[in-house]
PDB file of N, CA and C in Angstrom:
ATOM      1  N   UNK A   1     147.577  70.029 187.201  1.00  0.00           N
ATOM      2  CA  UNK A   1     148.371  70.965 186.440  1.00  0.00           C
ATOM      3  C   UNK A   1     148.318  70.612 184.956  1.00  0.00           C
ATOM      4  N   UNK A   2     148.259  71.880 184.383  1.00  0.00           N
ATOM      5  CA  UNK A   2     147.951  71.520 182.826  1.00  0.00           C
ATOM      6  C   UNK A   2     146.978  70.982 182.267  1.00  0.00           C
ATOM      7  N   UNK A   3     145.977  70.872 183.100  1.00  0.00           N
ATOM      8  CA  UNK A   3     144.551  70.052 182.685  1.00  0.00           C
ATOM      9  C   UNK A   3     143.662  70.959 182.580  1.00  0.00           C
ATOM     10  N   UNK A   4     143.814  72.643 182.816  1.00  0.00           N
ATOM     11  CA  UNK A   4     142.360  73.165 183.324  1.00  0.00           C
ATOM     12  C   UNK A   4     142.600  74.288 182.159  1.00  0.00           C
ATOM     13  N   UNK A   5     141.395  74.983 182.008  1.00  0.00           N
ATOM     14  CA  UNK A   5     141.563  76.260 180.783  1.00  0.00           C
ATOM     15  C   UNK A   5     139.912  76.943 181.109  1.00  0.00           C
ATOM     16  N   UNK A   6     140.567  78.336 180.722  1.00  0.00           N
ATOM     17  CA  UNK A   6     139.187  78.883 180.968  1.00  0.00           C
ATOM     18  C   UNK A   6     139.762  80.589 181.751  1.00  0.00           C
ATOM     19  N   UNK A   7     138.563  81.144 182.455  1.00  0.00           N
ATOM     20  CA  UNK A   7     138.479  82.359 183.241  1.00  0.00           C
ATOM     21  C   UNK A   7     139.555  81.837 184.403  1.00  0.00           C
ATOM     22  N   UNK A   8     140.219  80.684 185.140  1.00  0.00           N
ATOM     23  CA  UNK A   8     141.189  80.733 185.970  1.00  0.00           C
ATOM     24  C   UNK A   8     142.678  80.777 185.533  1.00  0.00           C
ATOM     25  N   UNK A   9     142.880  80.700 184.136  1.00  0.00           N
ATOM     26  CA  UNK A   9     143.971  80.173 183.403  1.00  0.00           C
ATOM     27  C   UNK A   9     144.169  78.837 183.132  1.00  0.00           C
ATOM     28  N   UNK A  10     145.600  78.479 182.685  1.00  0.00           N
ATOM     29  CA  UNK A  10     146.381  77.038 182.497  1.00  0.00           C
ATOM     30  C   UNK A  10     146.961  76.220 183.431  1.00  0.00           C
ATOM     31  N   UNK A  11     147.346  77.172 184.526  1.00  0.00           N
ATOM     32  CA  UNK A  11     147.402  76.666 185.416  1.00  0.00           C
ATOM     33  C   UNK A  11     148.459  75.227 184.703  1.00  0.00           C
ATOM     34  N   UNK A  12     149.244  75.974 183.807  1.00  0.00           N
ATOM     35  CA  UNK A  12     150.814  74.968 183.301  1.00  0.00           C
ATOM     36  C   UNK A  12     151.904  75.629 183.657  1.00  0.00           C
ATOM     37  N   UNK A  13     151.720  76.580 184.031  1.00  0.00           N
ATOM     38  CA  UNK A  13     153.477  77.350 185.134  1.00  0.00           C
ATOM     39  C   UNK A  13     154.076  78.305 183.537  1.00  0.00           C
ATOM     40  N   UNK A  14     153.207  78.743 182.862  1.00  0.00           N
ATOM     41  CA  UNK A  14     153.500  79.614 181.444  1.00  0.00           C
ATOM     42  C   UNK A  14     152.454  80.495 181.608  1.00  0.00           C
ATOM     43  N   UNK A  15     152.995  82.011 182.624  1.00  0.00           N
ATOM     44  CA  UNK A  15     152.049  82.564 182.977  1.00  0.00           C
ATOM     45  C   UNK A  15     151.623  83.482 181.048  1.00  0.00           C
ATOM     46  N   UNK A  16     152.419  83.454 180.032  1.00  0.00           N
ATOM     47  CA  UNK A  16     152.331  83.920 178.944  1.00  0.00           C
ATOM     48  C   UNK A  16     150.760  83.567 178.413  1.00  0.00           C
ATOM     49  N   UNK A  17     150.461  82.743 178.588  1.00  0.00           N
ATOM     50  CA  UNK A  17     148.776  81.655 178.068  1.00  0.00           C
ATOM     51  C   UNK A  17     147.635  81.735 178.987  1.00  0.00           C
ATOM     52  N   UNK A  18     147.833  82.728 180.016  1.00  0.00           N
ATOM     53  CA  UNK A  18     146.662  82.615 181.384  1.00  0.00           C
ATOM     54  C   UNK A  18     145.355  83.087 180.483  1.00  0.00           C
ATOM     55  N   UNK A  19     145.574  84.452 179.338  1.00  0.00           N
ATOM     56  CA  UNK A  19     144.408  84.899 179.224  1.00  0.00           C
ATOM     57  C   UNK A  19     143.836  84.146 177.590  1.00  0.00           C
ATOM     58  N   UNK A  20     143.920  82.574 177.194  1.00  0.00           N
ATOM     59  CA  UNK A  20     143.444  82.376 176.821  1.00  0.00           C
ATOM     60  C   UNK A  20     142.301  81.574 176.700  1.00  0.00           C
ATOM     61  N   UNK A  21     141.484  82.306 175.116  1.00  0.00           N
ATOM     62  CA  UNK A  21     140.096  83.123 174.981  1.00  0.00           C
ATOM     63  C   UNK A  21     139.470  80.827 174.287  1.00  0.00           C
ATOM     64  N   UNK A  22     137.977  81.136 174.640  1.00  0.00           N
ATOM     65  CA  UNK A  22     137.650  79.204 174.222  1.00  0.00           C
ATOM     66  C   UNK A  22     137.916  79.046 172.876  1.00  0.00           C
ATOM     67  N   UNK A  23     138.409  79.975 171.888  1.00  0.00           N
ATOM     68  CA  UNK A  23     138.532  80.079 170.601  1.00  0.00           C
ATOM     69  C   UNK A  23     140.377  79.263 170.493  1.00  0.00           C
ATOM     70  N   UNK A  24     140.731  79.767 171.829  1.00  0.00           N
ATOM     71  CA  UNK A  24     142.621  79.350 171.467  1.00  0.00           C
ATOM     72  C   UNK A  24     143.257  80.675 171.478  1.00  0.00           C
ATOM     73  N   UNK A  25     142.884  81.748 171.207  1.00  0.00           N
ATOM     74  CA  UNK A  25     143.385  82.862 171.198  1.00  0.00           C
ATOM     75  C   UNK A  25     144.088  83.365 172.343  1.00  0.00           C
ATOM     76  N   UNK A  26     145.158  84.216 172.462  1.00  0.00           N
ATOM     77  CA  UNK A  26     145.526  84.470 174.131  1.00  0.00           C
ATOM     78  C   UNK A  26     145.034  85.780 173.662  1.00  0.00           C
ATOM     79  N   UNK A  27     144.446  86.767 174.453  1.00  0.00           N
ATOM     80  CA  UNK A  27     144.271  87.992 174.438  1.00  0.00           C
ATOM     81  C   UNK A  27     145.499  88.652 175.895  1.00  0.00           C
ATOM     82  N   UNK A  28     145.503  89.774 175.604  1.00  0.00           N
ATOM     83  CA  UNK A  28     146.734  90.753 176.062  1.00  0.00           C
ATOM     84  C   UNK A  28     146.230  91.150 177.202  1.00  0.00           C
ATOM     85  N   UNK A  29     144.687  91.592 177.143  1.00  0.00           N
ATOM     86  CA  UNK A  29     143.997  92.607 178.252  1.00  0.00           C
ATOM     87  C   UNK A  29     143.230  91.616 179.048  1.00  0.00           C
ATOM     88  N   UNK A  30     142.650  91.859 180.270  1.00  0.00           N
ATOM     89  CA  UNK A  30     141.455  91.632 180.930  1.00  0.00           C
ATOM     90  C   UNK A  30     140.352  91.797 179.910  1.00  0.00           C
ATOM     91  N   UNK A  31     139.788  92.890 179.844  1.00  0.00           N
ATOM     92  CA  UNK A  31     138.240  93.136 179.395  1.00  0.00           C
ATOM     93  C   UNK A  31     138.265  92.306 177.929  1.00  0.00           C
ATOM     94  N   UNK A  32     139.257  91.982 177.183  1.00  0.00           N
ATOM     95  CA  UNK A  32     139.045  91.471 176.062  1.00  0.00           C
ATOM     96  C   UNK A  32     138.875  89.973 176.307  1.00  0.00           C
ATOM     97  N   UNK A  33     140.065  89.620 177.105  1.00  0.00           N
ATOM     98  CA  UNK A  33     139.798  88.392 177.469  1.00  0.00           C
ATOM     99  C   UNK A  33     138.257  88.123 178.300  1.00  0.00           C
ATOM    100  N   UNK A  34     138.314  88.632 179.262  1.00  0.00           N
ATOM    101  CA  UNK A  34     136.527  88.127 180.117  1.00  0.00           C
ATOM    102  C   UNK A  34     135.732  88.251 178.910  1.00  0.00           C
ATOM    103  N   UNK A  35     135.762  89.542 177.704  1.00  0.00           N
ATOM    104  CA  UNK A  35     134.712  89.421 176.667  1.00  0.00           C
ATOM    105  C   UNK A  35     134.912  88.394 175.993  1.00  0.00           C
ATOM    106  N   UNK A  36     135.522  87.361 176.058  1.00  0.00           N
ATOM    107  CA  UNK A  36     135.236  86.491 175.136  1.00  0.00           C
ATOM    108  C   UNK A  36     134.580  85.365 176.027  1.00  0.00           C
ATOM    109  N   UNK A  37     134.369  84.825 177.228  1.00  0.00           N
ATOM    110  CA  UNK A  37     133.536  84.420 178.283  1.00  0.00           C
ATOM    111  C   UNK A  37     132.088  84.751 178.424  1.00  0.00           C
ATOM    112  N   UNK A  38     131.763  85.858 177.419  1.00  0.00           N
ATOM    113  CA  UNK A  38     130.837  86.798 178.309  1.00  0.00           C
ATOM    114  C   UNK A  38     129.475  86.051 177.433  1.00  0.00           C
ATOM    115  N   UNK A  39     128.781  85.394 178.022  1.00  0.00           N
ATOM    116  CA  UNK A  39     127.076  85.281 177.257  1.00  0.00           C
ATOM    117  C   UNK A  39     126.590  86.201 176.479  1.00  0.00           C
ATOM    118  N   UNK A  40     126.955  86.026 175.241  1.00  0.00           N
ATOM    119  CA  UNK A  40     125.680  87.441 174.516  1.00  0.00           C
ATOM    120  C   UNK A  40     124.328  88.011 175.070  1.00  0.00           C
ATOM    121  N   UNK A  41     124.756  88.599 175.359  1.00  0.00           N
ATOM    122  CA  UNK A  41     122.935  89.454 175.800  1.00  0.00           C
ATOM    123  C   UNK A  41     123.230  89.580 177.198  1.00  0.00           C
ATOM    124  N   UNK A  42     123.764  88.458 178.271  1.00  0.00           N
ATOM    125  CA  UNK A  42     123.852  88.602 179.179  1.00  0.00           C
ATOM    126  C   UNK A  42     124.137  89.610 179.886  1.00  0.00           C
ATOM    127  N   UNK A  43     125.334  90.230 179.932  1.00  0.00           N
ATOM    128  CA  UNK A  43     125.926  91.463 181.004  1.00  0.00           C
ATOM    129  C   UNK A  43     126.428  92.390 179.831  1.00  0.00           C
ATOM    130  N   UNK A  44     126.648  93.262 179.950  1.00  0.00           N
ATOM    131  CA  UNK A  44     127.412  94.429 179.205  1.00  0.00           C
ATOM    132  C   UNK A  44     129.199  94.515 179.265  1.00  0.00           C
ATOM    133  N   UNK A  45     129.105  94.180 177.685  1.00  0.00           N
ATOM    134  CA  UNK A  45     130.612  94.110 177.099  1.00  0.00           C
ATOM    135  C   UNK A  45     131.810  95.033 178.725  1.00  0.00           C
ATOM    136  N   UNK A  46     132.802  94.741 178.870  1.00  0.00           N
ATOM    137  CA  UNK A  46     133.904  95.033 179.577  1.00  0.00           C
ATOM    138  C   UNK A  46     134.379  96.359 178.935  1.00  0.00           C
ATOM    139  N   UNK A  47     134.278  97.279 179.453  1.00  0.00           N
ATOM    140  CA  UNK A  47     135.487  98.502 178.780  1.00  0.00           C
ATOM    141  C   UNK A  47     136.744  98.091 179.037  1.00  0.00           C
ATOM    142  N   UNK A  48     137.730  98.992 178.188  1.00  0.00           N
ATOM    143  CA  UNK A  48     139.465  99.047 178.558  1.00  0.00           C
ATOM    144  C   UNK A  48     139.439  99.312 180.240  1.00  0.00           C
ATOM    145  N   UNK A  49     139.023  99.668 181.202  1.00  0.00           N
ATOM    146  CA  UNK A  49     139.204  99.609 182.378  1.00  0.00           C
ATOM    147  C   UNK A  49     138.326  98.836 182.834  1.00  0.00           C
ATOM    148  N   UNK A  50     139.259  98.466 184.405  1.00  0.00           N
ATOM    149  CA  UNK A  50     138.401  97.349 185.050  1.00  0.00           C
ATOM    150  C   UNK A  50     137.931  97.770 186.019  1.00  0.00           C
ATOM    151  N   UNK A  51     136.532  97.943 186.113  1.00  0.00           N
ATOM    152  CA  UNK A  51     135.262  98.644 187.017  1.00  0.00           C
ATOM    153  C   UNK A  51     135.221  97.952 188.417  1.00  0.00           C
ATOM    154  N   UNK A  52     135.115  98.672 189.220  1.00  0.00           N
ATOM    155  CA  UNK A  52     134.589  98.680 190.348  1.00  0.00           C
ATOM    156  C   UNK A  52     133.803  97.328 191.018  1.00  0.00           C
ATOM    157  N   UNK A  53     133.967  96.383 191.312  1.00  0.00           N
ATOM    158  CA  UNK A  53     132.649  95.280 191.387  1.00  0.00           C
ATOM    159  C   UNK A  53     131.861  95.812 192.756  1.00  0.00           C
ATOM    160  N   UNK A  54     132.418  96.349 193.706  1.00  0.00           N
ATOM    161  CA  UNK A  54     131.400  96.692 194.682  1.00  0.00           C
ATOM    162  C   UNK A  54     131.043  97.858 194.400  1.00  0.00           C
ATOM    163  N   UNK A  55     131.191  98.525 193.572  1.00  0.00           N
ATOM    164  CA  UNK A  55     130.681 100.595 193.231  1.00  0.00           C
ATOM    165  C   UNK A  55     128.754  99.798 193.009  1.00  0.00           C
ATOM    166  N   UNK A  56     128.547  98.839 192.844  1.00  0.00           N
ATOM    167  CA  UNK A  56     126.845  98.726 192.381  1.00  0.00           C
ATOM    168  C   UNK A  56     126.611  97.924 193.428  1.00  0.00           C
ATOM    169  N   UNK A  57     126.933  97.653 194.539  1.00  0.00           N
ATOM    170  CA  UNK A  57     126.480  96.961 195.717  1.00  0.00           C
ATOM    171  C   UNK A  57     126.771  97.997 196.914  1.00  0.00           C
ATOM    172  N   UNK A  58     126.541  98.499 197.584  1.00  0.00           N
ATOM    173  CA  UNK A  58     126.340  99.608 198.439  1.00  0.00           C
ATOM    174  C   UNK A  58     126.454  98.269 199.695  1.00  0.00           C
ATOM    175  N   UNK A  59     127.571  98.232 200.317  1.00  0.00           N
ATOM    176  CA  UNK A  59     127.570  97.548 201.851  1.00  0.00           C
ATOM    177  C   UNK A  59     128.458  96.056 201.569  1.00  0.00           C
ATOM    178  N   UNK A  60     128.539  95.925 200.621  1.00  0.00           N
ATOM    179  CA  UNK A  60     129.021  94.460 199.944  1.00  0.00           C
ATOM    180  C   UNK A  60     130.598  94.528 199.743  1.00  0.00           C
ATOM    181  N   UNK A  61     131.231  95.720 200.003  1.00  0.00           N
ATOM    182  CA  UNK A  61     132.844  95.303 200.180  1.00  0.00           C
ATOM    183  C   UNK A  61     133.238  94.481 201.743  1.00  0.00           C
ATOM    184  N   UNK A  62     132.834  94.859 202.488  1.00  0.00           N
ATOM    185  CA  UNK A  62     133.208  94.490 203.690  1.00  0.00           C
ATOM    186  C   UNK A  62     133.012  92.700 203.811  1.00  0.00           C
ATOM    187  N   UNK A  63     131.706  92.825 203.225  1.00  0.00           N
ATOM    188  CA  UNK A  63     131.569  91.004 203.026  1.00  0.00           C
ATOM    189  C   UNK A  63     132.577  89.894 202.232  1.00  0.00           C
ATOM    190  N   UNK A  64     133.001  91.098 200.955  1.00  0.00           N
ATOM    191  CA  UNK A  64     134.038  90.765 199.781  1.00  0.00           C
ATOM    192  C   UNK A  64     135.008  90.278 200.546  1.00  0.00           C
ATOM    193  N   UNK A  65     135.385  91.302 201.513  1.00  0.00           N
ATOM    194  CA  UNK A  65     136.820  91.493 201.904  1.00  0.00           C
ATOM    195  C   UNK A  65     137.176  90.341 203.033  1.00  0.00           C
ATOM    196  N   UNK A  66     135.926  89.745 203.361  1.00  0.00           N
ATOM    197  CA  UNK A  66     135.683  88.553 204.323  1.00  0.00           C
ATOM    198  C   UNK A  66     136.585  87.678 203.896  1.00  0.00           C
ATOM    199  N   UNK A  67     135.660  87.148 202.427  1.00  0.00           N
ATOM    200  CA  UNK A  67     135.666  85.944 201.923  1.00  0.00           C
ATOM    201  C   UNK A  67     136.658  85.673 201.191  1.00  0.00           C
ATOM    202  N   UNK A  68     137.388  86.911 200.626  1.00  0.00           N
ATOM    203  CA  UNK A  68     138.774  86.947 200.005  1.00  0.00           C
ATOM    204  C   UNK A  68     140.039  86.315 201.301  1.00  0.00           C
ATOM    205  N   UNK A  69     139.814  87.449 202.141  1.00  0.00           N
ATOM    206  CA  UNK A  69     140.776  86.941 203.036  1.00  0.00           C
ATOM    207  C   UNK A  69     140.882  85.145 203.658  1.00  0.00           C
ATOM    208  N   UNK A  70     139.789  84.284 203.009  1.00  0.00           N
ATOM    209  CA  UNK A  70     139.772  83.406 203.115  1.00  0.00           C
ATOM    210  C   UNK A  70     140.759  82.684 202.139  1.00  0.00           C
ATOM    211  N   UNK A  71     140.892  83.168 200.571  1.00  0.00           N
ATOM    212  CA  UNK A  71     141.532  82.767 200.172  1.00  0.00           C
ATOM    213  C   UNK A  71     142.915  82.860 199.774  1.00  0.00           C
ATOM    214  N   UNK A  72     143.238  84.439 200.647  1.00  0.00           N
ATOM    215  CA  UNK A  72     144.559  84.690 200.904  1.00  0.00           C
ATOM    216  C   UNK A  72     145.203  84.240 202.055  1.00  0.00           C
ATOM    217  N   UNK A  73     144.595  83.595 202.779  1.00  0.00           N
ATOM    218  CA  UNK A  73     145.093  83.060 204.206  1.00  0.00           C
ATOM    219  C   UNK A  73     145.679  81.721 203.993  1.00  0.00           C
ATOM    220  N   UNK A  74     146.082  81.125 205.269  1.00  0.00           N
ATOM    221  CA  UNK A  74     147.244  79.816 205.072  1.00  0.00           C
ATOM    222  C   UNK A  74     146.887  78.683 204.608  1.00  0.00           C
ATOM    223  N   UNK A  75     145.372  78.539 204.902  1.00  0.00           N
ATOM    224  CA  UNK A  75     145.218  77.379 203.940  1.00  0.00           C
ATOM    225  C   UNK A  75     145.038  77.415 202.318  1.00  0.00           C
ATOM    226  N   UNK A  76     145.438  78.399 201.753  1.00  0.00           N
ATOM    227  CA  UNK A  76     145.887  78.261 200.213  1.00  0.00           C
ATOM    228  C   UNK A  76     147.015  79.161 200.034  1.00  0.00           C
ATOM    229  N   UNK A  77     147.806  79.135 200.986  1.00  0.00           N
ATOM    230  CA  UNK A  77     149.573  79.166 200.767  1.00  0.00           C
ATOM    231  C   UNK A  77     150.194  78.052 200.076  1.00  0.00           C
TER     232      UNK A  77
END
């Protein structure tokens, strides 16, 4: 606790600081915050809404929905 920073948060129990940016900055939004994570050139900037991750994988929710439920289940209660 209080040791970690980045795309998971602070993980210091001040949910106010989760979305801050490697600069120190807290940003307000998602897409602003992940854009400041984001590799130049790499992937295409985040709009104000947050897209779809399986709309470009055709068959890949059902797998999602696997592996999530792994981490909503009792062993990370």
């Amino acid at each position: 606790s209080g040791q970690v920073r980045g795309l998971c948060g602070t993980f210091n129990g001040d949910q106010r600081d989760e979305f801050t940016t490697p600069e120190g900055d807290v940003e307000p939004g998602v897409a602003a915050f992940a854009n400041a994570f984001r590799a130049a050139g790499a992937c295409p900037a985040l709009g104000p809404g947050i897209p779809d991750p399986c709309a470009g994988f055709p068959g890949i929710r059902e797998r999602a929905e696997a592996a999530c439920a792994v981490l909503m289940g009792p062993a990370f209660q």
